[in-house]
C-alpha atoms as a PDB file:
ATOM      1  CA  UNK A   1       0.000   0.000   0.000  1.00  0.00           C
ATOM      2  CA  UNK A   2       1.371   3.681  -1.006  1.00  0.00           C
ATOM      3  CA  UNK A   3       1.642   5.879   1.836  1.00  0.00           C
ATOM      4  CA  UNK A   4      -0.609   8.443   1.046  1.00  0.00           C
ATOM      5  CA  UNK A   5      -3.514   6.112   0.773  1.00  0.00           C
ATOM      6  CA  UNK A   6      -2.073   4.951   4.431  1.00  0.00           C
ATOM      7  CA  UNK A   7      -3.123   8.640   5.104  1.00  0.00           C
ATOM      8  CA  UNK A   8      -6.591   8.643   3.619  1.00  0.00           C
ATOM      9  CA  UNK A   9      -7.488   5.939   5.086  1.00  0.00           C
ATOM     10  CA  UNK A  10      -6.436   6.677   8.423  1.00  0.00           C
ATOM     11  CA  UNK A  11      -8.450  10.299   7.940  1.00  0.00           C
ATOM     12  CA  UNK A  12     -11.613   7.893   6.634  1.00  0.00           C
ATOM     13  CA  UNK A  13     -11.406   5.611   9.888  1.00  0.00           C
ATOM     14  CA  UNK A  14     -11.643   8.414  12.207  1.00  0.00           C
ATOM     15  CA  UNK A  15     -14.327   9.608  10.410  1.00  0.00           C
ATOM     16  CA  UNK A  16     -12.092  13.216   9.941  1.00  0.00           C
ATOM     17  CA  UNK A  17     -12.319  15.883   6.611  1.00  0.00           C
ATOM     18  CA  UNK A  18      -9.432  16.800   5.156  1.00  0.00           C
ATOM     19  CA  UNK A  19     -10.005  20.190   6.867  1.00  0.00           C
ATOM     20  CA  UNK A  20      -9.648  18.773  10.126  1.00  0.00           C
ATOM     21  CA  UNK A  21      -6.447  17.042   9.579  1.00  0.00           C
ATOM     22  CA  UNK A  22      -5.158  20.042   8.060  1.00  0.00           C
ATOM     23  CA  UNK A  23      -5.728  21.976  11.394  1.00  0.00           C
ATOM     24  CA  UNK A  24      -4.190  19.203  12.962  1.00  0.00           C
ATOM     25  CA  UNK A  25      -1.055  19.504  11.048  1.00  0.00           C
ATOM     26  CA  UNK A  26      -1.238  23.646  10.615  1.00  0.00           C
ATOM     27  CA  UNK A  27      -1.960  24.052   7.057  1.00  0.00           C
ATOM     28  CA  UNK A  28      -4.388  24.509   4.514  1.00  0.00           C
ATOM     29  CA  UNK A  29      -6.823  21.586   3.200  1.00  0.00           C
ATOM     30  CA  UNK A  30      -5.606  22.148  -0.394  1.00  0.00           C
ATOM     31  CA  UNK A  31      -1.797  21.303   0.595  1.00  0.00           C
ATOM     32  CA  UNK A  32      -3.111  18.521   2.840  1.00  0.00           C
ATOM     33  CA  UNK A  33      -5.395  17.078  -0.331  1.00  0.00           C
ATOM     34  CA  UNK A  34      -1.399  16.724  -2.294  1.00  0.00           C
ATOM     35  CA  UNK A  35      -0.379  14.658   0.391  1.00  0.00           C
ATOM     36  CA  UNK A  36      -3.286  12.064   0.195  1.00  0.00           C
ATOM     37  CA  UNK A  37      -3.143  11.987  -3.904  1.00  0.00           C
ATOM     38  CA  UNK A  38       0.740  11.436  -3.558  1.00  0.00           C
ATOM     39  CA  UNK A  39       1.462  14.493  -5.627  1.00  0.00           C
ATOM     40  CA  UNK A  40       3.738  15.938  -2.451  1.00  0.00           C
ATOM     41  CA  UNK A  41       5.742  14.203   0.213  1.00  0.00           C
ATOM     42  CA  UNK A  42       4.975  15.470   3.741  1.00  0.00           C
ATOM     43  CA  UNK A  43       8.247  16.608   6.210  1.00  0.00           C
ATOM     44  CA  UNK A  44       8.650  14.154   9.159  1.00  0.00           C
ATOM     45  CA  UNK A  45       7.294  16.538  11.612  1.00  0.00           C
ATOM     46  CA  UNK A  46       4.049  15.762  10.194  1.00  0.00           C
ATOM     47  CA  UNK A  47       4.156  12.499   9.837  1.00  0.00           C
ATOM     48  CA  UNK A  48       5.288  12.250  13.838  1.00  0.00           C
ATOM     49  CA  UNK A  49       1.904  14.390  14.444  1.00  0.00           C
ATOM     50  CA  UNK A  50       0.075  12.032  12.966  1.00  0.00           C
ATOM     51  CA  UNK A  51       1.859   9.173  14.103  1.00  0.00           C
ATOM     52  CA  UNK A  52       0.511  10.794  17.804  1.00  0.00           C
ATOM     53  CA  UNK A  53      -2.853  11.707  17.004  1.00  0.00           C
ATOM     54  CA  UNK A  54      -3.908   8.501  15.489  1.00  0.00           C
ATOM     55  CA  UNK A  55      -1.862   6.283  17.748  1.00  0.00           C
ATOM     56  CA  UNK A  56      -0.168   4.519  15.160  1.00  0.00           C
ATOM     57  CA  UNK A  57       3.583   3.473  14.629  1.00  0.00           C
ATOM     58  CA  UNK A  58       5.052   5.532  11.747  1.00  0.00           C
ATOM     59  CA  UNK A  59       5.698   2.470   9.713  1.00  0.00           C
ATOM     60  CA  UNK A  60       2.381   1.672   9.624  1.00  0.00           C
ATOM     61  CA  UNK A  61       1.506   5.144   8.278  1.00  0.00           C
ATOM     62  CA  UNK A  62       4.107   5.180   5.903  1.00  0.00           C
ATOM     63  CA  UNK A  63       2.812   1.522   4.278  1.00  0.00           C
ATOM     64  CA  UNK A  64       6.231  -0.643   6.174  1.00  0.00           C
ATOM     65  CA  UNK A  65       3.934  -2.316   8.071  1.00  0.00           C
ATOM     66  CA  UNK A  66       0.426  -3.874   7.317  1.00  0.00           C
ATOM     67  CA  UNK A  67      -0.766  -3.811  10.975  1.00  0.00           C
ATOM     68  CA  UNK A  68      -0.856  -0.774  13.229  1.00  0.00           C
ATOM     69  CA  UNK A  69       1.501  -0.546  16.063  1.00  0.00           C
ATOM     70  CA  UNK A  70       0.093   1.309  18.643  1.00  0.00           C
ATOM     71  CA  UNK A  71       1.986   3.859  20.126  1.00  0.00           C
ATOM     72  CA  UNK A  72       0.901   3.422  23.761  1.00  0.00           C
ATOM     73  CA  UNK A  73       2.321   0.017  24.505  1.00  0.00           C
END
């Protein structure tokens, strides 16, 4: 699995928008939207903010790993 669908499907489970994950991450939807359709690469900060918020090892996000590993073991 490609990384940014990782993302969108992440966003999807939680039942978020794109406009909330945005916020989340401090920028605007549109720049956030690039990141899901793999047209940009996100900076590592974000991915560790995500990595947090939805409790999830950064492999997983990042398609490494087909099951989550939860952060809070």
């Amino acid at each position: 699995m490609n990384y940014y669908q990782r993302l969108k499907d992440l966003r999807e489970d939680h039942d978020l928008k794109q406009e909330t994950v945005a916020k989340i991450l401090g920028i605007q939807q549109t720049q956030y939207s690039r990141y899901e359709r793999g047209v940009q690469m996100m900076g590592v900060d974000k991915y560790i903010i995500l990595a947090k918020y939805y409790n999830v090892s950064l492999d997983y996000i990042l398609g490494i790993r087909k099951e989550p590993d939860r952060l809070d073991r």
